[in-house]
C-alpha atoms as a PDB file:
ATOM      1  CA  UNK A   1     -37.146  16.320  36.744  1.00  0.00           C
ATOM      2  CA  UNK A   2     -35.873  14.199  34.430  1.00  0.00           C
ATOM      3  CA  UNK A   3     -31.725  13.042  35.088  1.00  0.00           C
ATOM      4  CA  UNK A   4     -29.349  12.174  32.456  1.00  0.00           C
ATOM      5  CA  UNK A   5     -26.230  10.294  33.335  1.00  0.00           C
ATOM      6  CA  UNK A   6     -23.335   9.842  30.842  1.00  0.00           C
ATOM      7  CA  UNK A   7     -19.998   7.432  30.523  1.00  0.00           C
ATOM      8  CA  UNK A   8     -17.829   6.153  28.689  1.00  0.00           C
ATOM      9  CA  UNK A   9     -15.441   9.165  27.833  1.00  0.00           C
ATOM     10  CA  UNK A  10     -12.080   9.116  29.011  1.00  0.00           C
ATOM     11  CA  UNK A  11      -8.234   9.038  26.540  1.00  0.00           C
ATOM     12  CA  UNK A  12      -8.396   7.461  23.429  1.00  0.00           C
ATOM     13  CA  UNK A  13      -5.192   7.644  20.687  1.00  0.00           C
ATOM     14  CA  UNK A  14      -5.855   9.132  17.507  1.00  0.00           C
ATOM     15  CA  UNK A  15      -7.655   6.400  15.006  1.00  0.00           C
ATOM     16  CA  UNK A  16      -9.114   5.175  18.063  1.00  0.00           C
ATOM     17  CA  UNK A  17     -12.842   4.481  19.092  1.00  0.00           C
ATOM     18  CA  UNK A  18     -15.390   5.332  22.107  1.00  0.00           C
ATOM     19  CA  UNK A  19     -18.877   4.451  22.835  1.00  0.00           C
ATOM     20  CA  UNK A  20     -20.941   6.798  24.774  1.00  0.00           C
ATOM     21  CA  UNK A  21     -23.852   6.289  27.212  1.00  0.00           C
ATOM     22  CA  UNK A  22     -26.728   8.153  28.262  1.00  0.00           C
ATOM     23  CA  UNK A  23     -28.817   7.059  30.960  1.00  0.00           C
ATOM     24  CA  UNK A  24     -32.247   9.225  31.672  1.00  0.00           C
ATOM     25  CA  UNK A  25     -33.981   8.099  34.463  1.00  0.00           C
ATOM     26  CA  UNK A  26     -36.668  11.019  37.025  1.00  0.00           C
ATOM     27  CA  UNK A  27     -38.615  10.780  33.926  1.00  0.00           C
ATOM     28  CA  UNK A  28     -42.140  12.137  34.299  1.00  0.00           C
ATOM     29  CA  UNK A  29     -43.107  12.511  30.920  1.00  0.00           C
ATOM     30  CA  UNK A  30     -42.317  10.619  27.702  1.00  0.00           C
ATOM     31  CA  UNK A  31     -39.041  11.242  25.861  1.00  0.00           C
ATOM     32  CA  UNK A  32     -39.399  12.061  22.164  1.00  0.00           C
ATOM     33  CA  UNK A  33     -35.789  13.143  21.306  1.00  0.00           C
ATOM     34  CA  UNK A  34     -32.330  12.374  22.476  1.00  0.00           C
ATOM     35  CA  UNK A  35     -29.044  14.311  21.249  1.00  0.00           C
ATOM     36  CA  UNK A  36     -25.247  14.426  21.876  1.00  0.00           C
ATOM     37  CA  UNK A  37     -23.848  17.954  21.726  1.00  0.00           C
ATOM     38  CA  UNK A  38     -19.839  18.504  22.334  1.00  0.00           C
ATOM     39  CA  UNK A  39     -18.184  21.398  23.540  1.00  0.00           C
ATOM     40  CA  UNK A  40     -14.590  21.809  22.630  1.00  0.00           C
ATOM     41  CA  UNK A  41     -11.759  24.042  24.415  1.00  0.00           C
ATOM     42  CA  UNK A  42     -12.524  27.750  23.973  1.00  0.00           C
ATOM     43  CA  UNK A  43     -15.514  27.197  21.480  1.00  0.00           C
ATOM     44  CA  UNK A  44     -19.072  27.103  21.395  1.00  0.00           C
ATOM     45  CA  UNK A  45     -21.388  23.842  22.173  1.00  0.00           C
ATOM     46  CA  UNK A  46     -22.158  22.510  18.765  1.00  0.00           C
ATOM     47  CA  UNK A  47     -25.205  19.752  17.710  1.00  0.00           C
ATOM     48  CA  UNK A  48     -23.793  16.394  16.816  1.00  0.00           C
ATOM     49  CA  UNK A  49     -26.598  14.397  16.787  1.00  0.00           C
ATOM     50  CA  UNK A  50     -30.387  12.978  17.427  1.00  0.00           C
ATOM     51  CA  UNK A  51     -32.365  10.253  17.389  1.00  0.00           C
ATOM     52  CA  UNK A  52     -36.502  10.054  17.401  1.00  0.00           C
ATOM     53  CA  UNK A  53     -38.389   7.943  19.837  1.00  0.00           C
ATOM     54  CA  UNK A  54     -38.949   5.982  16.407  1.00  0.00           C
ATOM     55  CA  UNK A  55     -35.084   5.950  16.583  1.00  0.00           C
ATOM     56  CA  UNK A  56     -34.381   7.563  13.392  1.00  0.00           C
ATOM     57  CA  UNK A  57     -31.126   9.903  13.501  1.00  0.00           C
ATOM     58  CA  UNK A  58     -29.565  12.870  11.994  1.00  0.00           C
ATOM     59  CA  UNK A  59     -26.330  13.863  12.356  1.00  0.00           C
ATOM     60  CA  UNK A  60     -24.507  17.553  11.576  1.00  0.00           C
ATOM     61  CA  UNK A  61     -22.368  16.766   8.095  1.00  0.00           C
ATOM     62  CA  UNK A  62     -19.049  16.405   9.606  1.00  0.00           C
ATOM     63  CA  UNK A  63     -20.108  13.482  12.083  1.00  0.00           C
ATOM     64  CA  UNK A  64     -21.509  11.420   9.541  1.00  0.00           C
ATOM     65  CA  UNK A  65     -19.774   8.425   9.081  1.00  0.00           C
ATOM     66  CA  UNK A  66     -17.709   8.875  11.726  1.00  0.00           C
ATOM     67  CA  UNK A  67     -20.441   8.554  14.645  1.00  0.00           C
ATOM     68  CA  UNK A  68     -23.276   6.778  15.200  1.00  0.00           C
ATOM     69  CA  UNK A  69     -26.179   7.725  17.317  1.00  0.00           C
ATOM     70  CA  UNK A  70     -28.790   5.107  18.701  1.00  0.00           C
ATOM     71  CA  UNK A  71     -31.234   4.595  21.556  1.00  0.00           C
ATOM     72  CA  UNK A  72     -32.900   2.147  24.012  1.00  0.00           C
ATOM     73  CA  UNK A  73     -36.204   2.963  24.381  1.00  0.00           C
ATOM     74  CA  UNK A  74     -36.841   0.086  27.097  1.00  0.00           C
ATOM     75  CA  UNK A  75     -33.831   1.267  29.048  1.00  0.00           C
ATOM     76  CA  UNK A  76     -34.068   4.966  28.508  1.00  0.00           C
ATOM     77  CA  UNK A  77     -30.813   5.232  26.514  1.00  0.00           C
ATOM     78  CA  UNK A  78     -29.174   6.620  24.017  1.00  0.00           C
ATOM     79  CA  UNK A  79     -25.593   5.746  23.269  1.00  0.00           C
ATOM     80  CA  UNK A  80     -22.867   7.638  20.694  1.00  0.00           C
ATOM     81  CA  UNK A  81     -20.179   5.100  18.915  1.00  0.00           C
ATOM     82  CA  UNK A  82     -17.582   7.074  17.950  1.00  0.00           C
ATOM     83  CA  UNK A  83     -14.689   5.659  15.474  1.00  0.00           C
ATOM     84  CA  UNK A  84     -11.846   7.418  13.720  1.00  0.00           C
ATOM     85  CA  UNK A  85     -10.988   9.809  16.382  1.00  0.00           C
ATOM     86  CA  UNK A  86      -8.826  12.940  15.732  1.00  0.00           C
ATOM     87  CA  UNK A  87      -7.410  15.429  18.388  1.00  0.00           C
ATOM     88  CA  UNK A  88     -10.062  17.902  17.275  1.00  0.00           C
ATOM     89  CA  UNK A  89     -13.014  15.039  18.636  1.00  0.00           C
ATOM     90  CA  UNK A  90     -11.334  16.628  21.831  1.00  0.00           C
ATOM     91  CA  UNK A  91     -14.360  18.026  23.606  1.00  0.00           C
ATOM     92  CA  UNK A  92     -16.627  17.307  26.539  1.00  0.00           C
ATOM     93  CA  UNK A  93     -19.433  15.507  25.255  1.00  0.00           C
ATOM     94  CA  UNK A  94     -23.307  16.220  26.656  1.00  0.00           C
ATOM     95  CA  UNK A  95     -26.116  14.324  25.937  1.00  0.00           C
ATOM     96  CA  UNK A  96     -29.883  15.366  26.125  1.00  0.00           C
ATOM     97  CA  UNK A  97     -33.763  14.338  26.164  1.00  0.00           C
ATOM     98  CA  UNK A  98     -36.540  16.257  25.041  1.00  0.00           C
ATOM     99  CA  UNK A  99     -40.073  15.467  26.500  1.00  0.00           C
ATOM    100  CA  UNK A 100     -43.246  15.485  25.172  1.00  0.00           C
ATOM    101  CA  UNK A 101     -43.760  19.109  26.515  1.00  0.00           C
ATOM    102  CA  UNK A 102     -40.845  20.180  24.312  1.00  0.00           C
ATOM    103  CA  UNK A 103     -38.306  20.327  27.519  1.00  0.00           C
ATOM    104  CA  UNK A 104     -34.508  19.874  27.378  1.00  0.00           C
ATOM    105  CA  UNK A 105     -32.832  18.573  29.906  1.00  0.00           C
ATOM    106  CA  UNK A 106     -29.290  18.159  29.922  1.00  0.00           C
ATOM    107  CA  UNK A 107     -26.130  15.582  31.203  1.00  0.00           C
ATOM    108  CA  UNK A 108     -23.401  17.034  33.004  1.00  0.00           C
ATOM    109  CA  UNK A 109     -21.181  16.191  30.301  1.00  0.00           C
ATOM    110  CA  UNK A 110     -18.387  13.323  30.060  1.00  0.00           C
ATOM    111  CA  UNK A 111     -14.686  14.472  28.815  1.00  0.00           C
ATOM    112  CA  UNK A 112     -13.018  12.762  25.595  1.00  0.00           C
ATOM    113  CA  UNK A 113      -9.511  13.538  24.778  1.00  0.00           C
ATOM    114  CA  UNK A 114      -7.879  12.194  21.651  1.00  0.00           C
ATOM    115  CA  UNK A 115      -4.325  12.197  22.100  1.00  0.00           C
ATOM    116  CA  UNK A 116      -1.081   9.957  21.761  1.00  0.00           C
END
């Protein structure tokens, strides 16, 4: 089944900026969608973002602006460019792909603390 592989969390100070990668490789059917979800302390996952295989992307209200989602087709990757961090970015960050059957698979998730 399909594999997802992300970097490029890690400490960042507040006002600061991170770029996320998603690598999907296993990948036995077409990808249609790609998303970043984060999961902060003590709350629920929450939607960030997507992006078609046409690479057009939505993002939940708060994140626009702030973050910008876009994808690699050729290379199977979707990436998450994050500027303006606050302490309450603080969250692990998971990315997904959906396949043309309508499966999710998810990343094992990549930590990003804000923090001075």
């Amino acid at each position: 089944q399909v594999q997802l592989v992300e970097s490029g969390g890690g400490l960042v100070q507040p006002g600061g900026s991170l770029r996320l990668s998603c690598a999907a490789s296993r990948i036995s059917f077409s990808i249609r969608t790609m998303e970043w979800y984060h999961q902060a302390p003590g709350k629920e996952r929450e939607w960030i973002a997507s992006i078609s295989s046409s690479s057009s992307p939505t993002y939940t209200h708060s994140m626009k602006g702030r973050f910008t989602i876009s994808r690699d087709s050729a290379k199977n990757t979707v990436y998450l460019e994050m500027n303006n961090l606050s302490p309450e970015d603080t969250a692990v960050y998971y990315c997904t792909a959906v396949d043309a059957r309508g499966y999710r698979y998810w990343g094992q998730g990549t930590q990003v603390t804000v923090s001075s």
